[in-house]
N, C-alpha and C. Protein backbone atom coordinates (compact mmCIF):
# COMPACT_ATOMS: atom_id res chain seq x y z
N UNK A 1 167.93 -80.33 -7.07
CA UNK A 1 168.76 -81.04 -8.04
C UNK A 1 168.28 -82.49 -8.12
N UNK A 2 168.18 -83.06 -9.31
CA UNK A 2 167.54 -84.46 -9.32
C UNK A 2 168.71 -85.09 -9.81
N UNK A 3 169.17 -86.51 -9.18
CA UNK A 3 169.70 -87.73 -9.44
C UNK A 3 169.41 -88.79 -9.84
N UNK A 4 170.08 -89.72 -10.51
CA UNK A 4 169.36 -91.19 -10.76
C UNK A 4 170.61 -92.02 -10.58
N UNK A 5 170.38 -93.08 -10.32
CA UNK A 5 171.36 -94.32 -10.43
C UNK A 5 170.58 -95.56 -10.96
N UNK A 6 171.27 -96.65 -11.08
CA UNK A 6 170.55 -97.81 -11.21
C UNK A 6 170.14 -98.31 -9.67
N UNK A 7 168.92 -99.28 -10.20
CA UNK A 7 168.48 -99.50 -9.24
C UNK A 7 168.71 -100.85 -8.68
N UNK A 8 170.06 -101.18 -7.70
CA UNK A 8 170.93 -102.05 -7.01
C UNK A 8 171.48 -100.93 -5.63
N UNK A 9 171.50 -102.04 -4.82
CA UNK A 9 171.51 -101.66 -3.91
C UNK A 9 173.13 -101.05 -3.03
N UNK A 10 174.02 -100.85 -3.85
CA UNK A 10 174.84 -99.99 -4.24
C UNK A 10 174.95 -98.77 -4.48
N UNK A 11 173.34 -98.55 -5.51
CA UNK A 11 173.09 -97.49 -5.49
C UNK A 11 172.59 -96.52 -4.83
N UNK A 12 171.79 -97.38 -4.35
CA UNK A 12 171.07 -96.68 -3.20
C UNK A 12 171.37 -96.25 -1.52
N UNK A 13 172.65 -97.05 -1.53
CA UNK A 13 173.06 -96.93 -0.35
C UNK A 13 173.70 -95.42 -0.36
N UNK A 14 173.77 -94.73 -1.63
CA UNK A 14 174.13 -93.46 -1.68
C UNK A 14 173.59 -92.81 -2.11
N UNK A 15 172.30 -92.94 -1.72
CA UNK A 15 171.03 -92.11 -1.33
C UNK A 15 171.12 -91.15 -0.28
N UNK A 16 170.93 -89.99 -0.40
CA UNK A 16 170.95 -89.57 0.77
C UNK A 16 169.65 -90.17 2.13
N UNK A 17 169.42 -89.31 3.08
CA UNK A 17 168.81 -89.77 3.89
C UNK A 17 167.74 -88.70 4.37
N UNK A 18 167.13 -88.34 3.46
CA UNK A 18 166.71 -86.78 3.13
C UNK A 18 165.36 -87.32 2.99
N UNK A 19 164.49 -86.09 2.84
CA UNK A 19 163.20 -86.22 2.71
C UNK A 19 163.24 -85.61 0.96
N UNK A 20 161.94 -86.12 0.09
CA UNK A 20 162.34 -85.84 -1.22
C UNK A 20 161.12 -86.62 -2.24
N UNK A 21 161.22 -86.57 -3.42
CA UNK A 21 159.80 -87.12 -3.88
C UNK A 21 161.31 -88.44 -4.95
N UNK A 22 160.44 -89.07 -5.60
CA UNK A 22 161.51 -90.33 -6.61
C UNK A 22 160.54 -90.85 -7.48
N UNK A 23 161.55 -91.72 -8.64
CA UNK A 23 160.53 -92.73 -9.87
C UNK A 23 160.99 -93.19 -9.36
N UNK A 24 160.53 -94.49 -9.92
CA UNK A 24 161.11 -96.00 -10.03
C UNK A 24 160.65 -96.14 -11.80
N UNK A 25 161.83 -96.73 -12.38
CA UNK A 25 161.50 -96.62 -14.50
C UNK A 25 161.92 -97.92 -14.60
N UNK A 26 161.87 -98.50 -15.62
CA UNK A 26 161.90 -99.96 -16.25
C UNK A 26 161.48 -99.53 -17.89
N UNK A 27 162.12 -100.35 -18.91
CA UNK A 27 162.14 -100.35 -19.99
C UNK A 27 161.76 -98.57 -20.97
N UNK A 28 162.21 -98.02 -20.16
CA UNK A 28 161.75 -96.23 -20.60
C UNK A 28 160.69 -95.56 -20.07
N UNK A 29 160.35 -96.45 -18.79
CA UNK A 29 158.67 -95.63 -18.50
C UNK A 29 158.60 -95.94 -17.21
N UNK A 30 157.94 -94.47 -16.16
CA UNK A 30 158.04 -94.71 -15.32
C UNK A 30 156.87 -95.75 -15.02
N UNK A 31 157.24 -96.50 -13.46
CA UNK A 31 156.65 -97.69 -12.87
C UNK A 31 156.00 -96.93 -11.76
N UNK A 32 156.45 -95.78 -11.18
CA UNK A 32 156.22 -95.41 -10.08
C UNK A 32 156.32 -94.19 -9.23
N UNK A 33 155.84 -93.27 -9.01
CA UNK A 33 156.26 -92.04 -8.24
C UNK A 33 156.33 -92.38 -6.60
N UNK A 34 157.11 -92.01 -5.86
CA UNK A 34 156.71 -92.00 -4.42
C UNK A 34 157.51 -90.29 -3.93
N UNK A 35 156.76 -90.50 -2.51
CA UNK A 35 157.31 -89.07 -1.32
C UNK A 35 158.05 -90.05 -0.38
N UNK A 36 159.15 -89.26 0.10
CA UNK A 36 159.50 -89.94 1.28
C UNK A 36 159.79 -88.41 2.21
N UNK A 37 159.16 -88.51 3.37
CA UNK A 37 159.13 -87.79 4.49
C UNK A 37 158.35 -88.24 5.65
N UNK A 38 158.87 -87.49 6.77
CA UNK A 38 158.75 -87.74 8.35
C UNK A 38 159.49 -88.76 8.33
N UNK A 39 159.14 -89.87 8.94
CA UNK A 39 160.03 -90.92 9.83
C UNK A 39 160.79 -91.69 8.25
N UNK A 40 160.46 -91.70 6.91
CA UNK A 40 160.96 -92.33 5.98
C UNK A 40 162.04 -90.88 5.10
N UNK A 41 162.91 -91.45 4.77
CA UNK A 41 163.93 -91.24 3.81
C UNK A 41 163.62 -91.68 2.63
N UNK A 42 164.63 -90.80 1.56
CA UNK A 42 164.93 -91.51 0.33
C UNK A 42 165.21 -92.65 0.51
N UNK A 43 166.37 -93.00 1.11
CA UNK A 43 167.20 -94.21 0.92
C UNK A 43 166.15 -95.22 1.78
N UNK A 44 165.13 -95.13 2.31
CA UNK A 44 164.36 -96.06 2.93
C UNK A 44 163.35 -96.52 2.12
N UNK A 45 163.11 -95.42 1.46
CA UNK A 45 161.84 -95.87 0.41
C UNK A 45 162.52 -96.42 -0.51
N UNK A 46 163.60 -96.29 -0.80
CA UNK A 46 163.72 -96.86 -1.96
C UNK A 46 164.43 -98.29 -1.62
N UNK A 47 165.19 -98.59 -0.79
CA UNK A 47 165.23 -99.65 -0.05
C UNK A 47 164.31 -100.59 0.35
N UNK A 48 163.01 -100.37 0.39
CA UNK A 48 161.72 -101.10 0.54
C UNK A 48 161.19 -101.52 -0.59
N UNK A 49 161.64 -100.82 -1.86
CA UNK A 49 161.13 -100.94 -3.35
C UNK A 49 161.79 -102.38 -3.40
N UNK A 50 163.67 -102.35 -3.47
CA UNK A 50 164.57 -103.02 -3.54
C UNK A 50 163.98 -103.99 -2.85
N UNK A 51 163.82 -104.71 -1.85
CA UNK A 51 163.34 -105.62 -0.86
C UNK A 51 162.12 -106.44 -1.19
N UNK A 52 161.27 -105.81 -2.36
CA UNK A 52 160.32 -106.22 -2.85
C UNK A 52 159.10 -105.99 -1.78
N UNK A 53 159.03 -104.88 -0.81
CA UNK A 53 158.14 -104.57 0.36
C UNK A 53 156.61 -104.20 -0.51
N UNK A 54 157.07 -103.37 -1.37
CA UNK A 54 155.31 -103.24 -2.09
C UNK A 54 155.03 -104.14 -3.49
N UNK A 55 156.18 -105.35 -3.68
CA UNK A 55 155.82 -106.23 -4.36
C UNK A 55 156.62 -106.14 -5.83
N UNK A 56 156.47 -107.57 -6.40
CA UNK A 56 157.15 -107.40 -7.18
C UNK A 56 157.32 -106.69 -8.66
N UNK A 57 156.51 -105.70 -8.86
CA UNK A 57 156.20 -104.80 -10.22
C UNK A 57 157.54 -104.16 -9.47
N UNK A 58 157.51 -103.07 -8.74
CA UNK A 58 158.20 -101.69 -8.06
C UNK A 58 160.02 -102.72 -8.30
N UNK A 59 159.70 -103.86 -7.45
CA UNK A 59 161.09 -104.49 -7.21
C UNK A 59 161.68 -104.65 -8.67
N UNK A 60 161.01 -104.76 -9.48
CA UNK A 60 161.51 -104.69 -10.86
C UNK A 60 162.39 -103.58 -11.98
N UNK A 61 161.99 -102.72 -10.57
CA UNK A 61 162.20 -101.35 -11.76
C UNK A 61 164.22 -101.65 -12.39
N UNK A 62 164.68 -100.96 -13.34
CA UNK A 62 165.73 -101.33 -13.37
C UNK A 62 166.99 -99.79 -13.13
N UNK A 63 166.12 -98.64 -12.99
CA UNK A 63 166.57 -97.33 -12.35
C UNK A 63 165.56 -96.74 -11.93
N UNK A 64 166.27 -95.67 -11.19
CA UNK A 64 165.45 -94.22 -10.59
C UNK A 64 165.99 -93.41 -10.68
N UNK A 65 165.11 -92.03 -10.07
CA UNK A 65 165.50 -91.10 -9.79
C UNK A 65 165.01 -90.48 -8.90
N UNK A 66 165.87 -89.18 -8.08
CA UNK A 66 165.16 -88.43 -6.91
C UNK A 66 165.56 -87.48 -7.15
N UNK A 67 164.66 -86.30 -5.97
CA UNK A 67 164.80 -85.07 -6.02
C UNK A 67 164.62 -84.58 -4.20
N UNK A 68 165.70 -84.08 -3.83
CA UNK A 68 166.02 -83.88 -1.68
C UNK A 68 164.90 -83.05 -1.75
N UNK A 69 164.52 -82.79 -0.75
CA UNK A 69 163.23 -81.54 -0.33
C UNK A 69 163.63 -81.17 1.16
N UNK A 70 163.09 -79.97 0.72
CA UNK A 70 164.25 -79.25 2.31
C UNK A 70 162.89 -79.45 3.66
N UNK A 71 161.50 -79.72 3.02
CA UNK A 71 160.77 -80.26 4.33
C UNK A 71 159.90 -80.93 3.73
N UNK A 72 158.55 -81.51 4.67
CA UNK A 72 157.86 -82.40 4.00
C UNK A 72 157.21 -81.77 3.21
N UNK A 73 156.15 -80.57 2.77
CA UNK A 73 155.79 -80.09 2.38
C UNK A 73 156.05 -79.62 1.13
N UNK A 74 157.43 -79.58 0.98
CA UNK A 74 158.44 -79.48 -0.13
C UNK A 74 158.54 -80.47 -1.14
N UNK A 75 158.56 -81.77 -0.03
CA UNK A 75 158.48 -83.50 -0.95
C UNK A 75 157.49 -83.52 -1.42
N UNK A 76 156.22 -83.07 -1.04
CA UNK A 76 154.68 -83.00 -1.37
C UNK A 76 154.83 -82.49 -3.14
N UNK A 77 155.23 -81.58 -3.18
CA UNK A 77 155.07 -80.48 -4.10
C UNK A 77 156.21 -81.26 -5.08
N UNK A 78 157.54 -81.36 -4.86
CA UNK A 78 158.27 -82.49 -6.19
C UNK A 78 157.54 -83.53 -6.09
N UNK A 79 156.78 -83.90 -5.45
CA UNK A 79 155.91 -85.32 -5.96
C UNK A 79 155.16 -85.06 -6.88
N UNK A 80 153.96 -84.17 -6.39
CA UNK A 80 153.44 -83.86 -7.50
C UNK A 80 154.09 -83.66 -8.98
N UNK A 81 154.84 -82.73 -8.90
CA UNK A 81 155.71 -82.49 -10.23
C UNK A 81 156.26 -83.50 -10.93
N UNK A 82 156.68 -84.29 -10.23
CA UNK A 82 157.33 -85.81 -10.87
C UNK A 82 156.23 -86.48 -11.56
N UNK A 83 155.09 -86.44 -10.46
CA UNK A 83 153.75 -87.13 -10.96
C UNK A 83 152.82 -86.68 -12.63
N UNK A 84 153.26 -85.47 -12.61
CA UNK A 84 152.41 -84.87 -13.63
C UNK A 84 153.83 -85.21 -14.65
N UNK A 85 154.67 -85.09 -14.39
CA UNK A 85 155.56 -85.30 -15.74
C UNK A 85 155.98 -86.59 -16.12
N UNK A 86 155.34 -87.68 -15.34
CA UNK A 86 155.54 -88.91 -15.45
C UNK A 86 154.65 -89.70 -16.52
N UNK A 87 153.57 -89.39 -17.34
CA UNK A 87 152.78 -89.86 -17.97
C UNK A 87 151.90 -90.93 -17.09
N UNK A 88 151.85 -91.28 -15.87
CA UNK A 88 151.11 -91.55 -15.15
C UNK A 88 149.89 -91.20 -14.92
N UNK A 89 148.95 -92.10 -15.00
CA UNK A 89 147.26 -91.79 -15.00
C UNK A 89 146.59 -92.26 -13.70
């Protein structure tokens, strides 16, 4: 099941804590695909976006979205999928 909220840190605090693939979007287009698994979470990766950890394009985004993955291997595979449907090159 995929979710989105805006991207404030409100939102994200109700993130789960799951392993899972996510965008990051701004003005209608995605900015960003990531995986979060093993020692990282959703709510960590995307918390690091928020924080401006990989800088300030990502920190910009103004929503997202995710998708839980029941293992890492799982996050692998909605990443990809996110990735190919993202218009990302």
């Amino acid at each position: 099941m995929e979710s989105q909220g805006d991207f404030e840190a409100g939102q994200i605090a109700m993130v789960p804590q799951a392993p899972g693939a996510y965008r990051l979007w701004a003005r209608g287009r995605v900015l960003f695909v990531g995986v979060a698994c093993g020692a990282r979470s959703l709510r960590t990766e995307l918390n690091r976006h928020w924080r401006g950890d990989f800088g300030p394009s990502t920190q910009a985004a103004s929503h997202f979205d995710w998708v839980v993955a029941q293992t890492a291997a799982h996050a692998h595979e909605l990443y990809r999928s996110l990735y190919a449907s993202s218009g990302l090159r």
